[in-house]
PDB file of N, CA and C in Angstrom:
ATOM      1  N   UNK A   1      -4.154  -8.934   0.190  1.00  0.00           N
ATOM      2  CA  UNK A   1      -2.935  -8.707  -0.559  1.00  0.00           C
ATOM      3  C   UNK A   1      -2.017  -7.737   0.183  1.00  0.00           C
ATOM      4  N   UNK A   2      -2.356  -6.469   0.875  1.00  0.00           N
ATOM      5  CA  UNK A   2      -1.728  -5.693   1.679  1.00  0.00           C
ATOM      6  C   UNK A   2      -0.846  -6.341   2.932  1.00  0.00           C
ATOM      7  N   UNK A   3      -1.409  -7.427   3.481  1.00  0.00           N
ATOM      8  CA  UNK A   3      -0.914  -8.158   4.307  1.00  0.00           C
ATOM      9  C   UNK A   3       0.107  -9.058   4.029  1.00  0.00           C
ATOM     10  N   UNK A   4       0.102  -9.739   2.609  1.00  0.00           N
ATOM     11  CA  UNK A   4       1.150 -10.337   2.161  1.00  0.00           C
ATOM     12  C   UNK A   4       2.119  -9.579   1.207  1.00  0.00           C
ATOM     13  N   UNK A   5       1.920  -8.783   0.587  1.00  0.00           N
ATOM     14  CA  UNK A   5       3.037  -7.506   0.220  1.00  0.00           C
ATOM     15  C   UNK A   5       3.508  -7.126   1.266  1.00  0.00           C
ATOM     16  N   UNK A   6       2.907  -6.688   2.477  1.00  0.00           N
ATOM     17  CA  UNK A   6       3.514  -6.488   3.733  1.00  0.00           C
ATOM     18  C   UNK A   6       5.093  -7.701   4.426  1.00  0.00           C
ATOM     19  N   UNK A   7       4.272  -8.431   4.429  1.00  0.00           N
ATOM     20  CA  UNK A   7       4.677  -9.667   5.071  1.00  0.00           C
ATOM     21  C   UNK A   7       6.308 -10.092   4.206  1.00  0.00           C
ATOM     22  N   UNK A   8       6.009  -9.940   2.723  1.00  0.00           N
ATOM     23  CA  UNK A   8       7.568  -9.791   1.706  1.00  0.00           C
ATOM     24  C   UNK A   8       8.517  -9.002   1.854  1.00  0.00           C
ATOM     25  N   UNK A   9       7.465  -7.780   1.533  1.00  0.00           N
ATOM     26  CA  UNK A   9       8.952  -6.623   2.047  1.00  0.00           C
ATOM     27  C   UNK A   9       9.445  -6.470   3.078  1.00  0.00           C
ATOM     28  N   UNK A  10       8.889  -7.322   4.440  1.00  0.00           N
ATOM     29  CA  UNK A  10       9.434  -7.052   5.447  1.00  0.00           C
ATOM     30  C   UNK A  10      10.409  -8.238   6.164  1.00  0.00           C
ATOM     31  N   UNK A  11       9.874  -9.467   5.433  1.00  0.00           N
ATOM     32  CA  UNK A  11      10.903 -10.685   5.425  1.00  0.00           C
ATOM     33  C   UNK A  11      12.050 -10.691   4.746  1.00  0.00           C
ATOM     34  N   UNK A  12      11.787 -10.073   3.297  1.00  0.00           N
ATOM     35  CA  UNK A  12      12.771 -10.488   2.127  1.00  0.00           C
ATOM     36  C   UNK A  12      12.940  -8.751   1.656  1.00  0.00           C
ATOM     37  N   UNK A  13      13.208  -8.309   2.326  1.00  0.00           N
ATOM     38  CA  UNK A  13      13.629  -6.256   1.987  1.00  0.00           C
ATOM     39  C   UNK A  13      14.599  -6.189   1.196  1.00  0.00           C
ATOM     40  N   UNK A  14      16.043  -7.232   1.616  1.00  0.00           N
ATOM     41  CA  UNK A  14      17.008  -7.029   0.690  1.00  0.00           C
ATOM     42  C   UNK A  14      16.949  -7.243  -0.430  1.00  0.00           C
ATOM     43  N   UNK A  15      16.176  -8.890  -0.911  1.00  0.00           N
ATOM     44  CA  UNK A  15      16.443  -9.107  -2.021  1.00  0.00           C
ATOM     45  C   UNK A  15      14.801  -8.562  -3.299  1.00  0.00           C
ATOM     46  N   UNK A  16      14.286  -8.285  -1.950  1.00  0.00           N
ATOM     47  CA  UNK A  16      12.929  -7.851  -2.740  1.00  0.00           C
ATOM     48  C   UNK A  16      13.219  -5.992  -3.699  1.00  0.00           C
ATOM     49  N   UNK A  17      14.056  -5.183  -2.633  1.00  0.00           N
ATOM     50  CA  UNK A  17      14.964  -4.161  -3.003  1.00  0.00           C
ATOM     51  C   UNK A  17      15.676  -4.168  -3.820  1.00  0.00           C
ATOM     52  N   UNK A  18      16.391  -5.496  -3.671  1.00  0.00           N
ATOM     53  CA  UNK A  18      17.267  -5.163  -5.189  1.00  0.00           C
ATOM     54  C   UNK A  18      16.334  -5.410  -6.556  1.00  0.00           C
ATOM     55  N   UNK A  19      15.460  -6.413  -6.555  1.00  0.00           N
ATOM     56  CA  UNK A  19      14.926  -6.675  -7.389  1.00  0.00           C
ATOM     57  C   UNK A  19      14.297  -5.444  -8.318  1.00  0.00           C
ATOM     58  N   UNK A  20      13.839  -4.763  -7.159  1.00  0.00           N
ATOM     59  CA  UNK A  20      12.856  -2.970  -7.079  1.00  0.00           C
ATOM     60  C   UNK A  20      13.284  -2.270  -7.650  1.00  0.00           C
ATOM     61  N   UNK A  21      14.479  -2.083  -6.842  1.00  0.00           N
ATOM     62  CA  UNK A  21      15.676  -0.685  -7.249  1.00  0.00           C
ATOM     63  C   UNK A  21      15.264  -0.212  -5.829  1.00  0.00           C
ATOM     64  N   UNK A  22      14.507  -0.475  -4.615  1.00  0.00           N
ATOM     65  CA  UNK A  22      14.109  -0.028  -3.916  1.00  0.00           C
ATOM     66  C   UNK A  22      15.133  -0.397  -2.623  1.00  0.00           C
ATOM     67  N   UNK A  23      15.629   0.751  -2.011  1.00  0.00           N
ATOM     68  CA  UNK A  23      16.071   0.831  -0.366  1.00  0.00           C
ATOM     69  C   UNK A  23      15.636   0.096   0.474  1.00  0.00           C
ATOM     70  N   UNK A  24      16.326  -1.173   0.827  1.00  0.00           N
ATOM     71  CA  UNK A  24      16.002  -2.518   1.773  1.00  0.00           C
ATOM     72  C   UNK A  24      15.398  -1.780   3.046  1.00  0.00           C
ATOM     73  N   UNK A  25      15.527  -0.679   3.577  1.00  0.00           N
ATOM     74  CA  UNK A  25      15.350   0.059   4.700  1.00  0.00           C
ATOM     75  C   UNK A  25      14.100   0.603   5.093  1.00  0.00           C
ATOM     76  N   UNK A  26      13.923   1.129   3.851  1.00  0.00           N
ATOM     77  CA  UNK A  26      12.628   1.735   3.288  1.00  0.00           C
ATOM     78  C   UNK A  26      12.000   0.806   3.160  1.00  0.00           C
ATOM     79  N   UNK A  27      11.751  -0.542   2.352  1.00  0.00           N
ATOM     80  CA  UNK A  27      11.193  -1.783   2.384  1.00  0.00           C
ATOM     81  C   UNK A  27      10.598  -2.143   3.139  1.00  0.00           C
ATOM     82  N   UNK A  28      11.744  -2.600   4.649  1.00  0.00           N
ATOM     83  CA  UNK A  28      11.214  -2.847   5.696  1.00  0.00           C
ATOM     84  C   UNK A  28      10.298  -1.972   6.410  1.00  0.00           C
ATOM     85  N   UNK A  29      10.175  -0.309   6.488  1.00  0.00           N
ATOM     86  CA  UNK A  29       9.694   0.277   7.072  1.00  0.00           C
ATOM     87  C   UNK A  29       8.504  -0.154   6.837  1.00  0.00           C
ATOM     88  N   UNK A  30       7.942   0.388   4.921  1.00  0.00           N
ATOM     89  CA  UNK A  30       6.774   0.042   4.818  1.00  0.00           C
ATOM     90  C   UNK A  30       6.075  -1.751   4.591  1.00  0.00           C
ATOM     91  N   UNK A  31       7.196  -2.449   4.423  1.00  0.00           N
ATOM     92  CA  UNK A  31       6.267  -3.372   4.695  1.00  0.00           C
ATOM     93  C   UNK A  31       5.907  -3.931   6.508  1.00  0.00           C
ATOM     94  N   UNK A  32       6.599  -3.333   7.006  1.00  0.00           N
ATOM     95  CA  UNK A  32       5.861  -3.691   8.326  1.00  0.00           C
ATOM     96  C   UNK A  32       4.506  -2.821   9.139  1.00  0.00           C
ATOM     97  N   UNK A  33       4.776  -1.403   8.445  1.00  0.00           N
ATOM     98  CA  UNK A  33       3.357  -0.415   7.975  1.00  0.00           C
ATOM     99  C   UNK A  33       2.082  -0.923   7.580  1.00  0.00           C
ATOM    100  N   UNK A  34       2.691  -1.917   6.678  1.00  0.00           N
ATOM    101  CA  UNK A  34       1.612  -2.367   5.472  1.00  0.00           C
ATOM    102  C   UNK A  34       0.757  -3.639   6.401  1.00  0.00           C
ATOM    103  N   UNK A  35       1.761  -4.730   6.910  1.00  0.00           N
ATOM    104  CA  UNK A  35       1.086  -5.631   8.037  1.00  0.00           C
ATOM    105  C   UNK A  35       0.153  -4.961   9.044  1.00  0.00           C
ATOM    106  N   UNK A  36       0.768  -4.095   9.733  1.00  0.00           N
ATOM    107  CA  UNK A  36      -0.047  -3.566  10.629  1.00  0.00           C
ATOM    108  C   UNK A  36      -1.391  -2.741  10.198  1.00  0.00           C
ATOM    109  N   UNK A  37      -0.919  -2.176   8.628  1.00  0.00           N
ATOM    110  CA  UNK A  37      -2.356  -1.533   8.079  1.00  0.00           C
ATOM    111  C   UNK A  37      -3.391  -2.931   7.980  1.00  0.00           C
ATOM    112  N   UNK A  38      -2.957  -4.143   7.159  1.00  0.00           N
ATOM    113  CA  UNK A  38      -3.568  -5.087   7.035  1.00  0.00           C
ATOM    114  C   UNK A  38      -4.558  -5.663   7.923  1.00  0.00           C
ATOM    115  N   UNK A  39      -4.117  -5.661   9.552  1.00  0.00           N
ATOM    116  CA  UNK A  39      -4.551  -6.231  10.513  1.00  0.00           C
ATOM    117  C   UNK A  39      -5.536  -5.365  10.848  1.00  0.00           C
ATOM    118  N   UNK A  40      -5.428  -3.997  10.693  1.00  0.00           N
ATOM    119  CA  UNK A  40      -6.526  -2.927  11.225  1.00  0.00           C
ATOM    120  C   UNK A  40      -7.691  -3.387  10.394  1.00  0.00           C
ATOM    121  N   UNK A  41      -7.490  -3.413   9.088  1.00  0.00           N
ATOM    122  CA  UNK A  41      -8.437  -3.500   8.137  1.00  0.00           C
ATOM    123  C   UNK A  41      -9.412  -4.827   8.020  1.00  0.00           C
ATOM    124  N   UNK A  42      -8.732  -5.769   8.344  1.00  0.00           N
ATOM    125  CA  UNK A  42      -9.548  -6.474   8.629  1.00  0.00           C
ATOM    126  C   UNK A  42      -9.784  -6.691  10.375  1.00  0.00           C
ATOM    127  N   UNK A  43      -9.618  -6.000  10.869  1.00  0.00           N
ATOM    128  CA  UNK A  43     -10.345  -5.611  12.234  1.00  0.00           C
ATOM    129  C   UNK A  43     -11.826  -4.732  11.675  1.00  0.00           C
ATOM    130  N   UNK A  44     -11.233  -3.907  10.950  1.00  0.00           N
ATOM    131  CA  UNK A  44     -12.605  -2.811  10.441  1.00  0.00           C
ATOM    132  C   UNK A  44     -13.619  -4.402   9.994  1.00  0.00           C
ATOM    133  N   UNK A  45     -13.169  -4.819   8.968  1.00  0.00           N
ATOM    134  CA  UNK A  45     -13.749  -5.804   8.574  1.00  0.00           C
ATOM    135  C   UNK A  45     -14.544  -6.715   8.955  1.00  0.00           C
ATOM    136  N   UNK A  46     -13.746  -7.256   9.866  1.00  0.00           N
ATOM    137  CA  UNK A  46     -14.767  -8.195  11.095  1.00  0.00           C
ATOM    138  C   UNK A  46     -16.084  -7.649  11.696  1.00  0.00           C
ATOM    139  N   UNK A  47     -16.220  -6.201  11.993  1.00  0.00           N
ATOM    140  CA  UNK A  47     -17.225  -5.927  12.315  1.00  0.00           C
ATOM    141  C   UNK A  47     -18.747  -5.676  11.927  1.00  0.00           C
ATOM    142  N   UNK A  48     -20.003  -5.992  12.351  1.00  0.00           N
ATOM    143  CA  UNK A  48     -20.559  -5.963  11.094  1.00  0.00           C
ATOM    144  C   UNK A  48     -21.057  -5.050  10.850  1.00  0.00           C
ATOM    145  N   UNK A  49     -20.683  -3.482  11.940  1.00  0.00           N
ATOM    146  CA  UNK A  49     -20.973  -2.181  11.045  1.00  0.00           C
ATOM    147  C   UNK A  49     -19.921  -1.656  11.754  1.00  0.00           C
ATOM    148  N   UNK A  50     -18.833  -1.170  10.648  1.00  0.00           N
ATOM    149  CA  UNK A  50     -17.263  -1.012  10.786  1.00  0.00           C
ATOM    150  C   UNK A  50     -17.475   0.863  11.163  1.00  0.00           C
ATOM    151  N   UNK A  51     -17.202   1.400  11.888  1.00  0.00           N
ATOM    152  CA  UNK A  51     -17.118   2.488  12.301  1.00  0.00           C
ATOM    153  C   UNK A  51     -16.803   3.332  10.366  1.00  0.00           C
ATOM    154  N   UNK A  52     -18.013   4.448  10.941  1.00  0.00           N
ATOM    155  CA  UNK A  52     -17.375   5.279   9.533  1.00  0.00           C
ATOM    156  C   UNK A  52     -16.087   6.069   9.473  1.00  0.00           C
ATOM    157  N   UNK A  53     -15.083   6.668  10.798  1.00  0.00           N
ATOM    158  CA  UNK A  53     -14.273   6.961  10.503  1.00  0.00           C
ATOM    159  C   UNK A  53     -13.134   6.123  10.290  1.00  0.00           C
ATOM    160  N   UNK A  54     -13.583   4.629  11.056  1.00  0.00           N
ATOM    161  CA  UNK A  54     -12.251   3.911  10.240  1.00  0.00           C
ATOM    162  C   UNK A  54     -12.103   3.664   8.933  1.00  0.00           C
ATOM    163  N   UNK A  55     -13.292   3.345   8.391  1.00  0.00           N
ATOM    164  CA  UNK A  55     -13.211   3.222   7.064  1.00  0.00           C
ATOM    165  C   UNK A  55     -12.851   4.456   6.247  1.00  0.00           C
ATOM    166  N   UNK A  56     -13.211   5.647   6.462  1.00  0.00           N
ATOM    167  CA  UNK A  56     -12.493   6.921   6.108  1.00  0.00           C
ATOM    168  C   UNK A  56     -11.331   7.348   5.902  1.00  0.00           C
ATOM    169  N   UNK A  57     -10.712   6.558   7.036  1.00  0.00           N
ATOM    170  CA  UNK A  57      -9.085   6.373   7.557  1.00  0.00           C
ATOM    171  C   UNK A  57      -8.535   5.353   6.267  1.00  0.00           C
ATOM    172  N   UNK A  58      -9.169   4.335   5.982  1.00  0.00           N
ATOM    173  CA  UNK A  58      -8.318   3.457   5.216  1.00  0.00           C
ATOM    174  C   UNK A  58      -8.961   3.934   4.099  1.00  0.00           C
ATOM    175  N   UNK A  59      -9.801   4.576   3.220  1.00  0.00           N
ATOM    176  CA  UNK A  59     -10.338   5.034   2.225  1.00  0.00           C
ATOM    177  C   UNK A  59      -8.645   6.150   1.921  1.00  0.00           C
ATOM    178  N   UNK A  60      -8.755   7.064   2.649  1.00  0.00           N
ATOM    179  CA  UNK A  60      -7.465   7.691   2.693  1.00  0.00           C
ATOM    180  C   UNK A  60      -6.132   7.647   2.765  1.00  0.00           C
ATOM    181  N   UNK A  61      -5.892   6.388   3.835  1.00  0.00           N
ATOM    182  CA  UNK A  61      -4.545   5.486   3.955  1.00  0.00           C
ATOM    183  C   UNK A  61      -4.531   5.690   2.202  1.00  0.00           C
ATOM    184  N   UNK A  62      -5.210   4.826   1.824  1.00  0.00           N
ATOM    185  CA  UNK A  62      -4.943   3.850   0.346  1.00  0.00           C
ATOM    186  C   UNK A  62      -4.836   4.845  -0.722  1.00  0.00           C
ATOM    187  N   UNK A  63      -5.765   6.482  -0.768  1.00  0.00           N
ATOM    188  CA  UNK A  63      -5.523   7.402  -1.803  1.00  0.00           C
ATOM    189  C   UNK A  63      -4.207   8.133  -1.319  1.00  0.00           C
ATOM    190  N   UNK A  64      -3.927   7.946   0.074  1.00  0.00           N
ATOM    191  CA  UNK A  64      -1.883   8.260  -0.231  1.00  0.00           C
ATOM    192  C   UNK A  64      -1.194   7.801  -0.739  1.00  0.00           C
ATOM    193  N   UNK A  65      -0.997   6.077  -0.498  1.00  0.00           N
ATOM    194  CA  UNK A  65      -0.546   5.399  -0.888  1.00  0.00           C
ATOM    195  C   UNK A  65       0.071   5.349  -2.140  1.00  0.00           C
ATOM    196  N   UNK A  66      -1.400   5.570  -3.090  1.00  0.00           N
ATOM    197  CA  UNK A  66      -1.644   5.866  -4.630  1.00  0.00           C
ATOM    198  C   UNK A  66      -0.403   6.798  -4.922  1.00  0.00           C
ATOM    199  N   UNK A  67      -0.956   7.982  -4.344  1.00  0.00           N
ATOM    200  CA  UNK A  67      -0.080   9.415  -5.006  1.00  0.00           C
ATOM    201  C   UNK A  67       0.897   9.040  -4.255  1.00  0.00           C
ATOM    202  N   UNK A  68       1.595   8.815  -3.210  1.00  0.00           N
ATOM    203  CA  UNK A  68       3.114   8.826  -3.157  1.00  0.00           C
ATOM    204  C   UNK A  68       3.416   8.065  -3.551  1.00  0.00           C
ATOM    205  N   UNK A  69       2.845   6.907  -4.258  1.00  0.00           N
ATOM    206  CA  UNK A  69       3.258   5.792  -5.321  1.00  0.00           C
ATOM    207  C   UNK A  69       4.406   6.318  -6.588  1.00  0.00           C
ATOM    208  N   UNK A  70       2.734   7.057  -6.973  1.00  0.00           N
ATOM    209  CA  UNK A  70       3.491   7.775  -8.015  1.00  0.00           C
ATOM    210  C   UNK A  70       4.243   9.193  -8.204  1.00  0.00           C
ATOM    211  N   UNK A  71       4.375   9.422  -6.600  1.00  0.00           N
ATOM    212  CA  UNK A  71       5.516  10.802  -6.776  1.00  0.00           C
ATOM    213  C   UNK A  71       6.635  10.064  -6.255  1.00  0.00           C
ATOM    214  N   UNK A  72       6.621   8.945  -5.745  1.00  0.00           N
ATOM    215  CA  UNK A  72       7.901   8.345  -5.476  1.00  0.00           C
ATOM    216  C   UNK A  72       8.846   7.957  -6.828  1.00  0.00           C
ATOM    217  N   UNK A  73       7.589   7.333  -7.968  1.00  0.00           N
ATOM    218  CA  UNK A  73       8.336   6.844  -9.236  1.00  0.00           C
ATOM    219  C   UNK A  73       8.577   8.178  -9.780  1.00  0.00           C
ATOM    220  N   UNK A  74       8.309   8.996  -9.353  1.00  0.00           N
ATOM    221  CA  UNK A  74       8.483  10.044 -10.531  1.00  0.00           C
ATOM    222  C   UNK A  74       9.548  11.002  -9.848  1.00  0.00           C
ATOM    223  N   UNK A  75       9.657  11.267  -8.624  1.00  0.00           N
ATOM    224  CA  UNK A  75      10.800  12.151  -7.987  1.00  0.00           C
ATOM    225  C   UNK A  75      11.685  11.827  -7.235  1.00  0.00           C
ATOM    226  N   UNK A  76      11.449  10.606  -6.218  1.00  0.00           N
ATOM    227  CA  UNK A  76      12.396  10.118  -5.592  1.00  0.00           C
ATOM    228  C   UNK A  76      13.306   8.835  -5.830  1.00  0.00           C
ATOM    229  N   UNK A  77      12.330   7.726  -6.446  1.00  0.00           N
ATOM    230  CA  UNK A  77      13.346   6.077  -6.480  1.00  0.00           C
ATOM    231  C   UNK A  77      13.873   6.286  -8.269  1.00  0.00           C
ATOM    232  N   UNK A  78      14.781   5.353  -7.849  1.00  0.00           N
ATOM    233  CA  UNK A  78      15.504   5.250  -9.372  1.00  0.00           C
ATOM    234  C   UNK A  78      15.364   3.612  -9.085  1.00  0.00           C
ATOM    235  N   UNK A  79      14.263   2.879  -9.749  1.00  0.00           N
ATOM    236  CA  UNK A  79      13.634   1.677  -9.530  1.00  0.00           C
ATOM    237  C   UNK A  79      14.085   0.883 -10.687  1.00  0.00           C
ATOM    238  N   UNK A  80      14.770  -0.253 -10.554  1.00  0.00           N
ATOM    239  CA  UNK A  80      14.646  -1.028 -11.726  1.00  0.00           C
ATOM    240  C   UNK A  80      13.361  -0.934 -12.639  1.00  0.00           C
ATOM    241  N   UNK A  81      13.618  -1.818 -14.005  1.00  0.00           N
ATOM    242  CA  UNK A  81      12.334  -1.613 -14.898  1.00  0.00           C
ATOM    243  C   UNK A  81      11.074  -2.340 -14.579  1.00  0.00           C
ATOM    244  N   UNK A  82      11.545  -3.661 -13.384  1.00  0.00           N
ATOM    245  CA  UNK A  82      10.626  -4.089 -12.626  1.00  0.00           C
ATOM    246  C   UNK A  82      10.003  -3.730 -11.601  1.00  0.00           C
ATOM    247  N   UNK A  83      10.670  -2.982 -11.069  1.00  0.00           N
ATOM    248  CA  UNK A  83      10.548  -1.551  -9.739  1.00  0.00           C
ATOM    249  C   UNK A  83       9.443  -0.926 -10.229  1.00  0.00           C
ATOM    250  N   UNK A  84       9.736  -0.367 -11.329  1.00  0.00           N
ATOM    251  CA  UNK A  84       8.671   0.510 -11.844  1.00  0.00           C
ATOM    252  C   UNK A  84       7.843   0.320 -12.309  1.00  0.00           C
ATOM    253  N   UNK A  85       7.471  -1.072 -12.993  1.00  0.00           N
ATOM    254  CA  UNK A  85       6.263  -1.585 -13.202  1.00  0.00           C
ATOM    255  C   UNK A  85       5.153  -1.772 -12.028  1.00  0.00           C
ATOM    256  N   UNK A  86       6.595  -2.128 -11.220  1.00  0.00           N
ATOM    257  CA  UNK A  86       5.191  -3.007  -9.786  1.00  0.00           C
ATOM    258  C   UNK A  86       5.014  -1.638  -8.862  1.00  0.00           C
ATOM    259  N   UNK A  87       5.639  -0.750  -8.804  1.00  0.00           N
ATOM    260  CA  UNK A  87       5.300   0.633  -8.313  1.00  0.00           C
ATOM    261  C   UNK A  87       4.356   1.612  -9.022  1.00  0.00           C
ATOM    262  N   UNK A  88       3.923   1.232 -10.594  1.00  0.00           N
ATOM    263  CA  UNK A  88       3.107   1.955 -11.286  1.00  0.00           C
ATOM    264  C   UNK A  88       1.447   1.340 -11.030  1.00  0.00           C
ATOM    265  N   UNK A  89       1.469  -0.827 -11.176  1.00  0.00           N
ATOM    266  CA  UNK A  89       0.472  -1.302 -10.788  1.00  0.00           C
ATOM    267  C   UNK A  89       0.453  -1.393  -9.211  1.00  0.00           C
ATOM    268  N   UNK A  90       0.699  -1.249  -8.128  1.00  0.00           N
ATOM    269  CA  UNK A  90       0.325  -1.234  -6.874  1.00  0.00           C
ATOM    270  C   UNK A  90      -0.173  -0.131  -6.691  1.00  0.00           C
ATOM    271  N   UNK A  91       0.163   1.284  -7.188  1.00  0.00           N
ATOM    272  CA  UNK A  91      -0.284   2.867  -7.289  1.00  0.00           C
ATOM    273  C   UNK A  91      -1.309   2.673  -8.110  1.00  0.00           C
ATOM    274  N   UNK A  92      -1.588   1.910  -9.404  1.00  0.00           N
ATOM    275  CA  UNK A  92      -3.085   1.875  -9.888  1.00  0.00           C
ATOM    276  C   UNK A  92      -3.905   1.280  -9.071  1.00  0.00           C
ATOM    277  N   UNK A  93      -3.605   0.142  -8.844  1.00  0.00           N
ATOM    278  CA  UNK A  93      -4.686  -0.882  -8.245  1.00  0.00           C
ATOM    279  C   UNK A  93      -5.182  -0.096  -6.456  1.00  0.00           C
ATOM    280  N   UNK A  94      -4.301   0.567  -5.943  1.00  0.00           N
ATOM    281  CA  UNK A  94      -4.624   0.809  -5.044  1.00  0.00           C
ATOM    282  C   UNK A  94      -5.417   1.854  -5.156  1.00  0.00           C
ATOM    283  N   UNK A  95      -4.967   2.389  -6.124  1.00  0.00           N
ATOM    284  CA  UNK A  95      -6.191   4.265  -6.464  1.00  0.00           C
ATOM    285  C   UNK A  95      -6.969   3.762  -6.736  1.00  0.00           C
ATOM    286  N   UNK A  96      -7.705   2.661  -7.457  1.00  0.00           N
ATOM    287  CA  UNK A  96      -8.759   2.005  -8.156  1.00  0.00           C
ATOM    288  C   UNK A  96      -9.915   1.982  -6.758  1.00  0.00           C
ATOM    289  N   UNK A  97      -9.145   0.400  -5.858  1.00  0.00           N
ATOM    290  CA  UNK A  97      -9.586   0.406  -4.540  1.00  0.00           C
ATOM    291  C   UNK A  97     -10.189   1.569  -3.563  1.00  0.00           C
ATOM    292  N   UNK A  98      -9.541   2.551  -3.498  1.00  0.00           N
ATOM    293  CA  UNK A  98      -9.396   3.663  -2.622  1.00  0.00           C
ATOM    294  C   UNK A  98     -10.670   4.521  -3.143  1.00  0.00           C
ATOM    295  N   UNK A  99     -10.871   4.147  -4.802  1.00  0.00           N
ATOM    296  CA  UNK A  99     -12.210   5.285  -5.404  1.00  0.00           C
ATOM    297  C   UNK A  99     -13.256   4.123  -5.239  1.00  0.00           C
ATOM    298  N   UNK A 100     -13.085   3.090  -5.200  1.00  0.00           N
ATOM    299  CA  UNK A 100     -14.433   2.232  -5.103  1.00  0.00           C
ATOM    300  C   UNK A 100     -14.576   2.401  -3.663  1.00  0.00           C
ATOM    301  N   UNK A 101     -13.722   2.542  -2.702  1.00  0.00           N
ATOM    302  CA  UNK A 101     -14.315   2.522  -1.450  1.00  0.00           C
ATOM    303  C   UNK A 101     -14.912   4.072  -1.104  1.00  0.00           C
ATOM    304  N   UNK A 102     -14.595   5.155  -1.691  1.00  0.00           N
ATOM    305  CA  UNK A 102     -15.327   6.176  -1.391  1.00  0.00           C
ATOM    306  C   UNK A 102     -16.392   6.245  -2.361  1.00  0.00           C
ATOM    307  N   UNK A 103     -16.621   5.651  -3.494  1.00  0.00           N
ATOM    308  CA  UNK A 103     -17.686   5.999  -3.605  1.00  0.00           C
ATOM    309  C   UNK A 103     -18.914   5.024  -2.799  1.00  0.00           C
ATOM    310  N   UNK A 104     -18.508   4.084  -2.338  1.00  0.00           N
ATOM    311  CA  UNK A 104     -19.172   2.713  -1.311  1.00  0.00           C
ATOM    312  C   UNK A 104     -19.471   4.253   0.003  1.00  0.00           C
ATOM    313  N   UNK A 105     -18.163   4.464   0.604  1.00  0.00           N
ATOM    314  CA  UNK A 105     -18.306   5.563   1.555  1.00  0.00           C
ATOM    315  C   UNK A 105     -19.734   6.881   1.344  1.00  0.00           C
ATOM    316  N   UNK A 106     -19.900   7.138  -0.104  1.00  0.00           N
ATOM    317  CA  UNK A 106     -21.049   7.961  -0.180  1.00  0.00           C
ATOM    318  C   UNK A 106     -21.993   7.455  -0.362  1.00  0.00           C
ATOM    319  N   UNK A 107     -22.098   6.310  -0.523  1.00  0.00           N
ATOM    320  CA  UNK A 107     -23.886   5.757  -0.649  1.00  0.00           C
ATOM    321  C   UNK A 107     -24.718   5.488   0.022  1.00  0.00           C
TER     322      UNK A 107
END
C-alpha cells in the first residue's frame, strides 16, 4: 500500500491535493519518499533474514510517519474534511503497523 499511495501522490499531487487540502508540492515530495521507502522495504523483505537494523529503520520510518501524521492535522495542514479523514486513518493504520512490527522486533 505504501508503494501505491506513493505512486498517487506523486503522479496525481495536484488533484490528489486538492482533494486533501494538501500542498501539490508537498505531495509530490512525500509521495516519491514513500516509493522509494516502498522499494527498500520490500528489499528488507526479500531477504530471508532481513538485517535487524533495517527493520528498526522502517519500524521507526513508520512511528514518524504516525506522529507527524497527526501533528501535521493538528498544527500545520488546513485539510479538507476528506484530507482529514485520510490523514487521521493513514496516521492510525500506520501506528498500528509500526507497534506490531516492534513488538515482532522484540520477540
Amino acid at each position: 500500500m505504501t508503494g501505491v499511495n506513493g505512486l498517487v501522490y506523486a503522479v496525481a499531487s495536484g488533484p490528489v491535493g486538492r482533494l486533501l487540502g494538501v500542498e501539490s508540492g508537498l505531495l509530490w515530495g512525500l509521495g516519491v519518499g514513500l516509493v522509494v521507502f516502498a522499494v527498500g522495504v520490500g528489499a528488507l523483505a526479500a531477504r530471508a533474514e532481513p538485517p535487524r537494523f533495517g527493520v528498526q529503520l522502517v519500524v521507526e520510518v513508520n512511528a514518524a510517519w504516525a506522529v507527524l501524521s497527526v501533528l501535521g492535522l493538528v498544527l500545520w495542514f488546513a485539510p479538507t474534511g476528506v484530507g482529514a479523514v485520510w490523514i487521521a486513518l493513514q496516521a492510525a493504520v500506520v501506528g498500528a503497523f509500526a507497534g506490531a512490527q516492534y513488538l515482532s522486533l522484540r520477540a
